[in-house]
Protein backbone atom coordinates (compact mmCIF):
# COMPACT_ATOMS: atom_id res chain seq x y z
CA UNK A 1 -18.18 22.31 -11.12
CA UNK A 2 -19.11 19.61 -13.95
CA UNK A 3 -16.95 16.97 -12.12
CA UNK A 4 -18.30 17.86 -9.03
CA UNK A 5 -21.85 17.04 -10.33
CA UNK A 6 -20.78 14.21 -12.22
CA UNK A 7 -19.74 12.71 -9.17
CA UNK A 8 -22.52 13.65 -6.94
CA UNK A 9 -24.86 12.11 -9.80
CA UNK A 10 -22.57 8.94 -9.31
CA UNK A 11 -23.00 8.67 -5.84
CA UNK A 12 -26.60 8.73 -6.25
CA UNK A 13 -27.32 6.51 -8.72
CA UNK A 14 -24.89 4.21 -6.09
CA UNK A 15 -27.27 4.92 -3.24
CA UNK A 16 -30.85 4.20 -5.17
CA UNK A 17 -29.20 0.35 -6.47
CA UNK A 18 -27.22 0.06 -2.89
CA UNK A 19 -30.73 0.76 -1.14
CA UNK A 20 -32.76 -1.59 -3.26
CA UNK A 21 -29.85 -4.43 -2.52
CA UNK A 22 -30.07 -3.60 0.92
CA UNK A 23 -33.39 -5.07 1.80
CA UNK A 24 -31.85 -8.43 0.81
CA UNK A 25 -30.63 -10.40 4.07
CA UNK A 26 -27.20 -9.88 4.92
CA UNK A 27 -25.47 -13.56 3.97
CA UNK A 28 -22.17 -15.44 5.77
CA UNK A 29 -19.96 -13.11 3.45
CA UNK A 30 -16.72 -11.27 3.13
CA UNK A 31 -16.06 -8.69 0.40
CA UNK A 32 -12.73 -7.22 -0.24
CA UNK A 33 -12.78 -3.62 -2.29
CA UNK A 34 -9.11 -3.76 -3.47
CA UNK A 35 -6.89 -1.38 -5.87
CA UNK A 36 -3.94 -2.51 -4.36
CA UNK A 37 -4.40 -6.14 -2.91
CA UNK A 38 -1.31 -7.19 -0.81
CA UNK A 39 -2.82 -7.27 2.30
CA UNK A 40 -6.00 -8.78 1.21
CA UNK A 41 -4.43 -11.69 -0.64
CA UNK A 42 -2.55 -12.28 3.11
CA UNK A 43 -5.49 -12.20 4.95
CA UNK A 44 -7.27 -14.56 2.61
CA UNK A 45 -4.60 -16.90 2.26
CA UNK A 46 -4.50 -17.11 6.09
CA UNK A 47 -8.38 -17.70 5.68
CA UNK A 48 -8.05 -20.65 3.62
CA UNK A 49 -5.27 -21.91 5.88
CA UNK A 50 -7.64 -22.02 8.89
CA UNK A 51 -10.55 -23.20 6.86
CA UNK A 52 -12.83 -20.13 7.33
CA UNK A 53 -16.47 -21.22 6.14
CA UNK A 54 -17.50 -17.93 4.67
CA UNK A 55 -18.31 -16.79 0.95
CA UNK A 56 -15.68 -14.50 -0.50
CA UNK A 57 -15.50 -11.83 -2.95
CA UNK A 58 -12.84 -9.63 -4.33
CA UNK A 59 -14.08 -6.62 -6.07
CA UNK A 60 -10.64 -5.32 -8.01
CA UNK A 61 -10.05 -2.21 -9.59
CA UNK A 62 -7.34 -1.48 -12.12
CA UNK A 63 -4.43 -3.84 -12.51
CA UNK A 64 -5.08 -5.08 -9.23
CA UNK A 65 -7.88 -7.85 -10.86
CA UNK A 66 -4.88 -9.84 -11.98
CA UNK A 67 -3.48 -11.05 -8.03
CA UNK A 68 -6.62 -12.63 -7.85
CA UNK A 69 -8.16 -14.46 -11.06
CA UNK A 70 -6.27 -17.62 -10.19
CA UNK A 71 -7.82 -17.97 -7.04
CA UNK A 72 -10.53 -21.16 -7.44
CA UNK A 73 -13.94 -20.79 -5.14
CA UNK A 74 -14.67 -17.04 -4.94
CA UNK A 75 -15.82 -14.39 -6.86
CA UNK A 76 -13.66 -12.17 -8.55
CA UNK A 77 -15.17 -9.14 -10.04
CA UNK A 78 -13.62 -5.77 -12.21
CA UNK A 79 -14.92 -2.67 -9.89
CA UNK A 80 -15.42 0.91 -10.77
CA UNK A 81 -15.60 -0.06 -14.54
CA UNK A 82 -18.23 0.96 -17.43
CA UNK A 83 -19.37 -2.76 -17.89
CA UNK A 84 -22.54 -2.15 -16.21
CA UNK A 85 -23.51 -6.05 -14.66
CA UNK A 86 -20.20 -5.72 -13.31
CA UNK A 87 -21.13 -2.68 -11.75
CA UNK A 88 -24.46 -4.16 -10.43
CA UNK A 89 -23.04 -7.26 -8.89
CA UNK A 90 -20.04 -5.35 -7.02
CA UNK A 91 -22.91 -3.14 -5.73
CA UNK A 92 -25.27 -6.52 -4.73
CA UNK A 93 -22.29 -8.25 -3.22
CA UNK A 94 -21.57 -4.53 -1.39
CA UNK A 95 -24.92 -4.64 0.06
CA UNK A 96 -25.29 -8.42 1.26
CA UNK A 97 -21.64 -8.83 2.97
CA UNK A 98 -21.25 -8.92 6.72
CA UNK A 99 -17.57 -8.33 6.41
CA UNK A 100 -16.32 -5.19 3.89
CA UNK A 101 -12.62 -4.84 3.63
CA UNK A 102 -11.32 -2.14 1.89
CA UNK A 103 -7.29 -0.84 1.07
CA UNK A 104 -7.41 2.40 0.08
CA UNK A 105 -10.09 5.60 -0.55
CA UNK A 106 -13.34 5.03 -2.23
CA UNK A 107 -15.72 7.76 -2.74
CA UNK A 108 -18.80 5.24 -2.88
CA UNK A 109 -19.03 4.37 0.76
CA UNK A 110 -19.85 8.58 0.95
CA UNK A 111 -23.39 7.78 -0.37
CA UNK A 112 -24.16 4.50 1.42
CA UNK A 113 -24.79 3.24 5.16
CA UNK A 114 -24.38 -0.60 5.73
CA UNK A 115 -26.73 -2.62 7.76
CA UNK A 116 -26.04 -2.84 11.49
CA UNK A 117 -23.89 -6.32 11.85
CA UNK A 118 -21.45 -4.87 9.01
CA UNK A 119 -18.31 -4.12 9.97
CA UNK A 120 -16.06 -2.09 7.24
CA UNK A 121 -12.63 -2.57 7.97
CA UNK A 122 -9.95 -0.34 6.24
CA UNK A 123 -6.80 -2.23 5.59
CA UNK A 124 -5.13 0.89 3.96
CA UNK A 125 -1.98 0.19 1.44
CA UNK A 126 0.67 2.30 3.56
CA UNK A 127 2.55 0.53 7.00
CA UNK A 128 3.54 4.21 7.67
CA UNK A 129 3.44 7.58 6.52
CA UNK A 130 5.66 10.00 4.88
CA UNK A 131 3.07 12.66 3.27
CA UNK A 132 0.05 13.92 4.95
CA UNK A 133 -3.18 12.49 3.47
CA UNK A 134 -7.05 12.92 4.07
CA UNK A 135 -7.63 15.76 5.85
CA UNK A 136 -3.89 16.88 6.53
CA UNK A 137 -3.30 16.77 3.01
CA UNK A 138 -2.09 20.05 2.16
CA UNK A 139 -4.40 20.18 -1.65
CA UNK A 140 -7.76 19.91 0.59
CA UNK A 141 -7.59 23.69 0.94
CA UNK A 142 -8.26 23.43 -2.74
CA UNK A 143 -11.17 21.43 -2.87
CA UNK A 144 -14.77 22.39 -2.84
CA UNK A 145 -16.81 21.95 0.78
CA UNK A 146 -18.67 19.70 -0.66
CA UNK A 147 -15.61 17.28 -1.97
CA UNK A 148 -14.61 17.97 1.77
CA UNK A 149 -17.99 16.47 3.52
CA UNK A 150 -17.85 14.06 0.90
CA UNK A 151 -14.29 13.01 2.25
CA UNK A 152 -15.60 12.88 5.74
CA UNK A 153 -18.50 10.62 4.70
CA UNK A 154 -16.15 8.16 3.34
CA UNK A 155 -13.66 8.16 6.68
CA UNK A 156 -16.83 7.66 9.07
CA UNK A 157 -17.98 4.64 7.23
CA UNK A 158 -14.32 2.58 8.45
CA UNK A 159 -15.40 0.72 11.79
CA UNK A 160 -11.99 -0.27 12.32
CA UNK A 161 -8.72 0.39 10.77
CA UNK A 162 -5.26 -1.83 10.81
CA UNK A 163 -2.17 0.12 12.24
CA UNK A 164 1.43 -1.01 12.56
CA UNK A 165 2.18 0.95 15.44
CA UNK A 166 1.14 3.70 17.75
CA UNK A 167 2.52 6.68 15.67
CA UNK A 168 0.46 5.21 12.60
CA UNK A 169 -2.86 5.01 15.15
CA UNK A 170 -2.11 8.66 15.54
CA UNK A 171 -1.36 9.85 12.39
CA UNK A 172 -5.26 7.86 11.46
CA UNK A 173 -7.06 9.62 13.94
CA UNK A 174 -6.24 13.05 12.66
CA UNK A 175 -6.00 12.03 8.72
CA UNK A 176 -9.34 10.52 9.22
CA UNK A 177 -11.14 11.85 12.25
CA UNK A 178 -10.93 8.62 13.38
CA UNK A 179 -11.41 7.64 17.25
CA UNK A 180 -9.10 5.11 19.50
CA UNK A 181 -12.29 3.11 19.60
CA UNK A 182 -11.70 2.97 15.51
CA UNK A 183 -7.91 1.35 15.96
CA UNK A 184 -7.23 -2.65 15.26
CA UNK A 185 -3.75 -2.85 16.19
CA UNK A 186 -3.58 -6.49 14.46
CA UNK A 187 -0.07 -5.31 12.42
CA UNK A 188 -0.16 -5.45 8.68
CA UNK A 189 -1.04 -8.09 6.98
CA UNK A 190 1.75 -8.14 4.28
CA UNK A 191 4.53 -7.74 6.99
CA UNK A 192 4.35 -11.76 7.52
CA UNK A 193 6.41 -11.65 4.59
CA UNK A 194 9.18 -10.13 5.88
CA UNK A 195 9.48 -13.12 8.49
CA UNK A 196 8.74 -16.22 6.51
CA UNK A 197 12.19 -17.23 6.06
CA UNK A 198 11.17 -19.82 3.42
CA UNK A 199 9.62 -17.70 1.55
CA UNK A 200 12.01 -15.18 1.43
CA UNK A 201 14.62 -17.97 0.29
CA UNK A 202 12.21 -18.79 -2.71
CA UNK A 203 11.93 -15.35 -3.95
CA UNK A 204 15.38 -14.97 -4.50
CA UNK A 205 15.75 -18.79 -6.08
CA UNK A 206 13.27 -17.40 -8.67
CA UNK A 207 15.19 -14.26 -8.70
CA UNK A 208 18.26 -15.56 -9.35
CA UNK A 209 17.21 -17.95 -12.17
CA UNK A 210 15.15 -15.54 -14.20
CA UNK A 211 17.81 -13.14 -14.41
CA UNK A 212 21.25 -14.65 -13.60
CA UNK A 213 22.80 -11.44 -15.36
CA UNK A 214 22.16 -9.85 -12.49
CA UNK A 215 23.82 -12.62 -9.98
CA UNK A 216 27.07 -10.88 -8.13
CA UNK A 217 25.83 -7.21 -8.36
CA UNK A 218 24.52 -5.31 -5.85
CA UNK A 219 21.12 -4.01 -5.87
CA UNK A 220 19.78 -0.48 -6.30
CA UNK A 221 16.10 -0.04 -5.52
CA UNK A 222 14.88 3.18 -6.87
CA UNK A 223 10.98 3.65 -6.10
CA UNK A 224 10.09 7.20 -6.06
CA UNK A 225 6.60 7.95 -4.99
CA UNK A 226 4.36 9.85 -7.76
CA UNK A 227 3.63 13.34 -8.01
CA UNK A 228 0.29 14.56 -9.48
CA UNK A 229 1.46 16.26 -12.22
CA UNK A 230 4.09 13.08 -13.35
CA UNK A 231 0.98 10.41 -13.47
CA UNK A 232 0.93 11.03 -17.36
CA UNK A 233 4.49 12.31 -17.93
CA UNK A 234 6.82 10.69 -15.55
CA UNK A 235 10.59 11.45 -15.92
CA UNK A 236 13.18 10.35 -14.42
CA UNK A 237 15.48 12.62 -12.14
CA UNK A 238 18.12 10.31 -10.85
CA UNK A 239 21.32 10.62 -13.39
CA UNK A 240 22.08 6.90 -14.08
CA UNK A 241 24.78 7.52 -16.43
CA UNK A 242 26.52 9.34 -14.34
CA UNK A 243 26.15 6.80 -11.45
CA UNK A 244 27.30 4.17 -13.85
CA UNK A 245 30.06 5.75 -14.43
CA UNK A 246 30.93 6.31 -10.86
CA UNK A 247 29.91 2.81 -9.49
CA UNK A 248 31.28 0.66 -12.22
CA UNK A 249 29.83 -3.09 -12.89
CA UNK A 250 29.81 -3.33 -9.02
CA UNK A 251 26.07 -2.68 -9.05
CA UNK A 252 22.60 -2.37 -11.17
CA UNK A 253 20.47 -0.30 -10.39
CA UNK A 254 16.43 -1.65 -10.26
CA UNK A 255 13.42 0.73 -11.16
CA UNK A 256 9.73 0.29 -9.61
CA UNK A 257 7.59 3.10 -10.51
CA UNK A 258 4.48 3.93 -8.90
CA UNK A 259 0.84 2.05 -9.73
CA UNK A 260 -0.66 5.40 -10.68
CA UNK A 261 2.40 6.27 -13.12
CA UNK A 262 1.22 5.79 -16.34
CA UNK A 263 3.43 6.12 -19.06
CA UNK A 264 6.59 4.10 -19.16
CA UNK A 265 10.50 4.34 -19.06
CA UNK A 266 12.67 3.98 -22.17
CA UNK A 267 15.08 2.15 -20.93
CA UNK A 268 16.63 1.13 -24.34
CA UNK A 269 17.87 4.80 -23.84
CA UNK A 270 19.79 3.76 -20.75
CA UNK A 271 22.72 2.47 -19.75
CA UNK A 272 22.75 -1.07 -21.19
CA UNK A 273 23.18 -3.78 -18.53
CA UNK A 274 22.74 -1.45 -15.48
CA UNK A 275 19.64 -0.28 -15.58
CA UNK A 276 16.24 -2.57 -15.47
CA UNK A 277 12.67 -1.76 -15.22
CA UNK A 278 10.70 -3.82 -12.24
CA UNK A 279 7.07 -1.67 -12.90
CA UNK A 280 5.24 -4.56 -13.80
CA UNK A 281 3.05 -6.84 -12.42
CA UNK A 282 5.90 -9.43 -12.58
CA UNK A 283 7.37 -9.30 -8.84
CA UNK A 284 5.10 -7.99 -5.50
CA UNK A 285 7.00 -4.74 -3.98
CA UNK A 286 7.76 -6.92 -0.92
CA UNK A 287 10.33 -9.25 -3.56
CA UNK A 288 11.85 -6.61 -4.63
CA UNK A 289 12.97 -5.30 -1.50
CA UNK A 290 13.88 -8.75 -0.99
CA UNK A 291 16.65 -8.57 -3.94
CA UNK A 292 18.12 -5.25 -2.98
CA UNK A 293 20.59 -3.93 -0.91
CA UNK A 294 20.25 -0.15 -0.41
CA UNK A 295 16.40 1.66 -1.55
CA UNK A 296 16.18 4.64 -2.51
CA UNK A 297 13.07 6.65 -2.51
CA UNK A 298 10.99 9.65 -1.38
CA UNK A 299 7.84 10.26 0.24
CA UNK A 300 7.03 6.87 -0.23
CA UNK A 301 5.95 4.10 2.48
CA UNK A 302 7.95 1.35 1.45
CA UNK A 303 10.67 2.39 4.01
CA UNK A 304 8.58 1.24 6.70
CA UNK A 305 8.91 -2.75 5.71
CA UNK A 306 12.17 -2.29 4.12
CA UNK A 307 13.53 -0.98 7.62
CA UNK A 308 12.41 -4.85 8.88
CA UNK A 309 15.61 -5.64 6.76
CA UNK A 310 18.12 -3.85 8.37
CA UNK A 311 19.77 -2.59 5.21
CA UNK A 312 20.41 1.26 4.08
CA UNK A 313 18.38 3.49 2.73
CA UNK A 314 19.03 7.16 0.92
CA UNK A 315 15.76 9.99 0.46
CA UNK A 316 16.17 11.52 -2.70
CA UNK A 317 14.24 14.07 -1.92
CA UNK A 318 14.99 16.82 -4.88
CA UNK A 319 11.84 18.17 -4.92
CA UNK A 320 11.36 18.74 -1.00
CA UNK A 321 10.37 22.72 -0.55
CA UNK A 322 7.60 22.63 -3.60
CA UNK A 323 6.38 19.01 -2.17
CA UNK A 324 5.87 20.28 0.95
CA UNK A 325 3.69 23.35 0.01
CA UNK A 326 1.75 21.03 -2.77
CA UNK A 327 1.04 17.78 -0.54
CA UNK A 328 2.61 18.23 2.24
CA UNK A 329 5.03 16.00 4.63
CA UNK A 330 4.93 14.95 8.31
CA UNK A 331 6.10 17.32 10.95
CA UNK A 332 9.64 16.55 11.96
CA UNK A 333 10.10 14.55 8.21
CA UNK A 334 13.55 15.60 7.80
CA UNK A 335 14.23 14.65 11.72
CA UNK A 336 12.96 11.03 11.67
CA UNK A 337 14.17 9.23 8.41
CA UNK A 338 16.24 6.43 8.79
CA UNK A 339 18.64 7.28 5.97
CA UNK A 340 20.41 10.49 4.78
CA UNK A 341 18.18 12.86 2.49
CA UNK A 342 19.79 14.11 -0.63
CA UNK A 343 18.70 16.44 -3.61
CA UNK A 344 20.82 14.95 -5.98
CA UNK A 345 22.85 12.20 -8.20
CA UNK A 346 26.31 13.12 -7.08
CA UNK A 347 25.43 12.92 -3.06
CA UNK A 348 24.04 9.44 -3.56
CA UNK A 349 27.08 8.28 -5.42
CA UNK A 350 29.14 9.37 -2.66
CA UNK A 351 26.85 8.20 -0.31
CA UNK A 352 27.09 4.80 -1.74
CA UNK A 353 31.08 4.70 -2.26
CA UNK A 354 31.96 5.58 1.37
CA UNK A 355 28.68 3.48 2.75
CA UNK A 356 27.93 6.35 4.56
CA UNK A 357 24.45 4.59 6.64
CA UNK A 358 23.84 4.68 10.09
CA UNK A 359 22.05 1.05 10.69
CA UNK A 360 21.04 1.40 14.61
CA UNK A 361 18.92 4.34 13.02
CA UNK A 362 17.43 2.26 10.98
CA UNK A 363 16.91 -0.67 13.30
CA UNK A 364 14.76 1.68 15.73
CA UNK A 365 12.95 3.16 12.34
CA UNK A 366 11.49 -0.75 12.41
CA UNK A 367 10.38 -0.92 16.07
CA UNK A 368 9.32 2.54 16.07
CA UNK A 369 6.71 1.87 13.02
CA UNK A 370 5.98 -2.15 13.24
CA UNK A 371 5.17 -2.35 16.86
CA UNK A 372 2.31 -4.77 16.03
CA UNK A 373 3.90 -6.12 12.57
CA UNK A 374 5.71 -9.52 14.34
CA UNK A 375 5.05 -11.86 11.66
CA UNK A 376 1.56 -13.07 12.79
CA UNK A 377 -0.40 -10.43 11.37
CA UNK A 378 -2.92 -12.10 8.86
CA UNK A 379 -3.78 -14.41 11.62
CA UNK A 380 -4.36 -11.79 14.04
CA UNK A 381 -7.07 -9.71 11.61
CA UNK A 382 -8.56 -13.59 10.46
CA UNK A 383 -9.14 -14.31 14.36
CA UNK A 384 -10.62 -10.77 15.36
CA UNK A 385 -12.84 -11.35 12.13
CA UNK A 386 -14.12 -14.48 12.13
CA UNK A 387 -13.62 -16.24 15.97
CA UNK A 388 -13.50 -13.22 18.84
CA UNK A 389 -13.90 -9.86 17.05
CA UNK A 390 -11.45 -8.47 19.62
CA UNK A 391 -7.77 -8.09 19.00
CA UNK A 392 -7.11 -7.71 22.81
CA UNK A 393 -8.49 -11.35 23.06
CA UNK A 394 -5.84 -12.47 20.75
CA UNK A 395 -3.29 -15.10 21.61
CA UNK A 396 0.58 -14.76 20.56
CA UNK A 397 0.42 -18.55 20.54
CA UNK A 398 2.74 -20.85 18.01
CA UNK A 399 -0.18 -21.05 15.93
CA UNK A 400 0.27 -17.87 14.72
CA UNK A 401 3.88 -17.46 14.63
């Protein structure tokens, strides 16, 4: 009940300042609202690249400020903090942008309503799904109605939202009540990555000569997902002693935690020279799956762009039957991964010595979720913004590929 109202008292103080801002003309200006940022810093970069004339902002919260301070000509601004002129210029520059591009929930769009000639475009932080969210997550039956109509507030604010593929557009339109009108089937944004060949060769120069220890091995992605009760108190479940043991000095094994995990890995407490820590800021997600060789993960979306690789994948799923009833999974989840599913350390060892992966699966995992992801993606959501405002308009031409 107190957070409820402490929230609701947010939201209103949000609405008075937002309405006061609002009878300012709108001005030739694009916003970004960012906690994660790889698809925004794409679609800016492609900005810049075809000389878009148009004020920008980025309005970061969390750790997600630092992808963006370097930039030179915009305005960079911490969001959802206590420093209150912050606070009042995120909410000016909010109210005066034609353009609002946002990548993931935020409860403050429930108590606002932008100006006709504002378009709010969701760029989400997911390709794909794995576990239901918005109003197919499971944990909604435990929320109050009024968190609920708050929720639906938010999702009926996004004019348009980026998809990957069809089964994405779908799984939108029920998470968010969304209609097909709603859909910008542009691809993501951070996808180009996966098809810039030079790049991808410069990531692993940079890779290779910041830690030539780890020249000769092969790679071991592990990037679990987070649960709600780990945020504070993560632990790792995946034995890597044992799979040391088992694997020999064949391989390392690389560890990127969640954003939202909070507390850190000891990993002075592992086993020396085989297992290293990748959770900060240091490399993007997209480098790291660069650098590896087989992933494994959960309930996580990274699958979805590391299936653009070709390369195997194993779903440690340990905690599957509680995760299911607490958050809940995709119908047909077990069906439709692209990798085998396991529930513990001796199965992926095993899995790994007899390179047990079916690849063809994996190949039609891509198609099936990056449809629209072909490497001109940025440009696509840059020319619906800024030149046509229609994605069916667009032109595959070579200057976009």
């Amino acid at each position: 009940m107190a957070r409820e109202l402490a929230i609701s008292l947010y939201l209103f103080v949000f609405k008075c300042v937002f309405f006061i801002f609002n009878q300012l003309p709108l001005k030739n200006k694009t916003t970004f609202v960012i906690s994660f940022g790889d698809n925004s810093q794409y679609i800016f970069e492609e900005m810049k690249r075809q000389n878009i004339q148009t004020e920008v902002v980025f309005l970061c919260k969390g750790t997600s400020l630092n992808k963006f301070n370097d930039y030179h000509g915009v305005k960079t601004i911490p969001f959802e903090t206590l420093h209150l002129l912050d606070w009042f210029k995120s909410v000016y520059h909010l109210a005066t942008s034609r353009n609002i591009l946002i990548d993931n929930y935020f409860g403050f769009l429930a108590s606002i309503q932008f100006k006709a000639g504002v378009e709010c475009i969701q760029l989400w932080h997911a390709s794909g799904a794995m576990k239901k969210f918005g109003l197919e997550d499971e944990s909604i039956k435990n929320r109050s109605n009024r968190a609920n109509q708050r929720f639906l507030q938010v999702y009926s604010r996004f004019n348009k939202v980026i998809v990957g593929s069809e089964v994405m557009a779908d799984v939108f339109k029920k998470s968010f009540n969304l209609k097909e009108k709603n859909i910008l089937r542009t691809g993501i944004p951070r996808t180009d990555f996966f098809y810039n060949q030079e790049i991808k060769h410069k990531v692993l120069e940079k890779f290779a000569q910041k830690h030539p220890e780890l020249i000769g091995k092969k790679v071991i992605l592990y990037a679990p997902t987070y649960r709600d009760d780990e945020i504070n108190d993560f632990s790792l479940k995946l034995d890597v002693e044992k799979m040391q043991r088992a694997l020999g000095n064949e391989y390392i094994v690389i560890l990127r935690l969640h954003p939202a995990i909070r507390n850190s890995i000891d990993i002075g407490r592992g086993p020396a020279g085989f297992l290293f820590d990748f959770s900060s800021d240091e490399y993007e997600i997209n480098e790291l799956l660069i650098v590896s060789d087989i992933l494994i993960t959960d309930y996580s979306s990274i699958p979805f762009e590391y299936s653009l690789l070709q390369r195997p994948m194993i779903f440690f799923t340990y905690d599957l039957e509680e995760y299911k009833v607490k958050r809940g999974v995709l119908k047909g989840f077990e069906d439709n991964l692209p990798g085998p599913i396991v529930k513990d350390t001796d199965s992926i060892i095993e899995l790994i010595k007899q390179n047990s992966f079916d690849l063809d699966k994996v190949a039609y995992y891509a198609e099936l979720w990056n449809k629209y992801s072909k490497g001109y993606s940025s440009a696509k959501m840059v020319h619906y913004m800024f030149l046509e405002k229609s994605p069916q308009a667009f032109q595959e031409t070579s200057a976009y590929s």
